[in-house]
C-alpha atoms as a PDB file:
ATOM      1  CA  UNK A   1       0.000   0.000   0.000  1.00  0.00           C
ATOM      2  CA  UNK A   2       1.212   3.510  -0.876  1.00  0.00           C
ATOM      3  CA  UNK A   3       2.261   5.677   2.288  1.00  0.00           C
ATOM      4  CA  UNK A   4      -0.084   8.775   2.096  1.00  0.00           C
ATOM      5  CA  UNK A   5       2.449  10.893   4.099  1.00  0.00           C
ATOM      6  CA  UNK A   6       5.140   9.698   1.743  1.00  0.00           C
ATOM      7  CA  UNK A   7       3.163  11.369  -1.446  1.00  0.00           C
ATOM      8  CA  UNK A   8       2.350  14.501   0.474  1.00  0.00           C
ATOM      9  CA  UNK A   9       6.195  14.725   0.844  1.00  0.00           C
ATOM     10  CA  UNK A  10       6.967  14.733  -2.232  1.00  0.00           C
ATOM     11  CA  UNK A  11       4.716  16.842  -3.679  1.00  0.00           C
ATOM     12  CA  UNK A  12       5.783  19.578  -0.907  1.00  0.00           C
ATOM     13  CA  UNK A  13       9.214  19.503  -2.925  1.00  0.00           C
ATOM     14  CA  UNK A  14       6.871  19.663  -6.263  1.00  0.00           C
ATOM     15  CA  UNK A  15       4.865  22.383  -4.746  1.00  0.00           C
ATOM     16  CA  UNK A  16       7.672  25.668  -4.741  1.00  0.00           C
ATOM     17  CA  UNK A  17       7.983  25.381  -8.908  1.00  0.00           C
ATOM     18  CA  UNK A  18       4.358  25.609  -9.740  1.00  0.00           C
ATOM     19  CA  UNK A  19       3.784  28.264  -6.672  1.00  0.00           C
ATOM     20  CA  UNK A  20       6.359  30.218  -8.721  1.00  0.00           C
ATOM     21  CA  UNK A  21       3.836  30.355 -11.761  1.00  0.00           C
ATOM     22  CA  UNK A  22       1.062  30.937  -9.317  1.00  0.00           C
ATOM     23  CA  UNK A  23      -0.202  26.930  -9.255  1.00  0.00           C
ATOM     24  CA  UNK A  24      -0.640  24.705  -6.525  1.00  0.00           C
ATOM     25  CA  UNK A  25      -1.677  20.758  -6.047  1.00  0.00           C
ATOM     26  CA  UNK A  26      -3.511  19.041  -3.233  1.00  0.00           C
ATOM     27  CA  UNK A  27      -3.490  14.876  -3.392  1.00  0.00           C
ATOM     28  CA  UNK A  28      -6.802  14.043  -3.919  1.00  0.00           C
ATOM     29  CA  UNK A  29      -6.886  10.250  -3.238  1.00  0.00           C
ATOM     30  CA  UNK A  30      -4.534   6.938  -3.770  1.00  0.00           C
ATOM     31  CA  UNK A  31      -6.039   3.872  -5.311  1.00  0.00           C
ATOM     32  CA  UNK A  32      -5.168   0.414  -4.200  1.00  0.00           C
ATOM     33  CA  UNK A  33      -4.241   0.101  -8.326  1.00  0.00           C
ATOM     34  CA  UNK A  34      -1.193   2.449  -7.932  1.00  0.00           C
ATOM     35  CA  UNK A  35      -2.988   5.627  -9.808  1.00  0.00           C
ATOM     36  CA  UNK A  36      -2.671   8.794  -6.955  1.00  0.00           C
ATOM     37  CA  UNK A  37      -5.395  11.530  -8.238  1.00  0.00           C
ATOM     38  CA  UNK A  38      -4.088  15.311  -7.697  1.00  0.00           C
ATOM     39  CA  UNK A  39      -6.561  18.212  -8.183  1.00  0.00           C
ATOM     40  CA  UNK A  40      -4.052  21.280 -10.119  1.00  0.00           C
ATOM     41  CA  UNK A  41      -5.166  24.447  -8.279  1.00  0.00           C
ATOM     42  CA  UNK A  42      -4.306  27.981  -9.167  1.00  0.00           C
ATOM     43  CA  UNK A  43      -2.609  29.220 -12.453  1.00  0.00           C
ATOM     44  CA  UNK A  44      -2.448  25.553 -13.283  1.00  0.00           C
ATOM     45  CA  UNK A  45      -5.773  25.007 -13.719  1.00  0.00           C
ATOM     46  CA  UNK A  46      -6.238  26.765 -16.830  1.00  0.00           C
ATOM     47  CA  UNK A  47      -2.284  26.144 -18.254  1.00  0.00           C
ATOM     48  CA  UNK A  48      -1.976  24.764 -21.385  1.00  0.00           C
ATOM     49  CA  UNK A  49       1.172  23.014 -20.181  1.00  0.00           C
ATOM     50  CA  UNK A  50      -0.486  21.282 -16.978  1.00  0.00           C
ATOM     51  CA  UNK A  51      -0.615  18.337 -18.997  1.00  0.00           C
ATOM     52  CA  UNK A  52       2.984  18.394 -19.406  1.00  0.00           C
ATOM     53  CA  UNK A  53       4.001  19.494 -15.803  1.00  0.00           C
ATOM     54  CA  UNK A  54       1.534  16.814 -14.385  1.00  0.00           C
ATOM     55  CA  UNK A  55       3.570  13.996 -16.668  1.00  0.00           C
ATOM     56  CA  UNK A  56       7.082  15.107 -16.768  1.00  0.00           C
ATOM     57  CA  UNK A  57       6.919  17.090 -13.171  1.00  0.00           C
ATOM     58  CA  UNK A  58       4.880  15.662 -10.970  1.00  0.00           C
ATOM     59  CA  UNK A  59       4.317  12.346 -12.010  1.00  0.00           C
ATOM     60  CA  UNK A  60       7.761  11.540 -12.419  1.00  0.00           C
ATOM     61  CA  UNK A  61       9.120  13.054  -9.474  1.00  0.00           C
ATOM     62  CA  UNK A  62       6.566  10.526  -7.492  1.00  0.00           C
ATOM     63  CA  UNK A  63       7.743   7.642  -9.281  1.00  0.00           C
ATOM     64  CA  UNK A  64      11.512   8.023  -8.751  1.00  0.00           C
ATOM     65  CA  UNK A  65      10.164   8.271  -4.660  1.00  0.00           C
ATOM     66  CA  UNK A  66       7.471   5.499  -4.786  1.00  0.00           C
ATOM     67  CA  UNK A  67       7.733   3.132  -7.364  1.00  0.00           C
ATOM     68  CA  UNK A  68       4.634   1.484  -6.580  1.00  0.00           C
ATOM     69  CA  UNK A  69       2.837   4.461  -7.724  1.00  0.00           C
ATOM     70  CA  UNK A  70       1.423   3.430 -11.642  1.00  0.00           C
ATOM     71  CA  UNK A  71       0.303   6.717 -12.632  1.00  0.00           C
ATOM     72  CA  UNK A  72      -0.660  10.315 -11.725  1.00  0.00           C
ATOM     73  CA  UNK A  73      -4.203  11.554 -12.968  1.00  0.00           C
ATOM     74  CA  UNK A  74      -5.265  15.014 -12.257  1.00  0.00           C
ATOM     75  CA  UNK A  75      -8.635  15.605 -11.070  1.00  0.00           C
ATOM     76  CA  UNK A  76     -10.982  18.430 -11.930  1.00  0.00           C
END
């Protein structure tokens, strides 16, 4: 099972780089599968890049820490 506390971790050394543009996350919810859903707040809401940050940013950061973790999927 995928530490909760372990996520939020990670994402709080996410979180500084998309407060810079004026964007935030909050960790929405783990499934047992391995997907963690993330809601994009702020500036990143409407980006036309969140895609990208969410896949090469945040996504990959939480692999590289968790390698349980299948996939990130933002939430709206």
């Amino acid at each position: 099972m995928i530490n909760r506390e372990k996520v939020k971790k990670v994402l709080e050394t996410i979180r500084p780089f998309l407060k810079a543009d004026d964007g935030d996350i909050e960790l929405v919810n783990i499934q047992k599968n391995g997907i963690v859903e993330v809601k994009l707040l702020g500036a990143c809401v409407n980006c036309p890049l969140s895609n990208m940050t969410l896949r090469a940013g945040v996504e990959r950061a939480l692999i590289k820490e968790i390698p349980e973790i299948r996939r990130v999927e933002s939430i709206n």
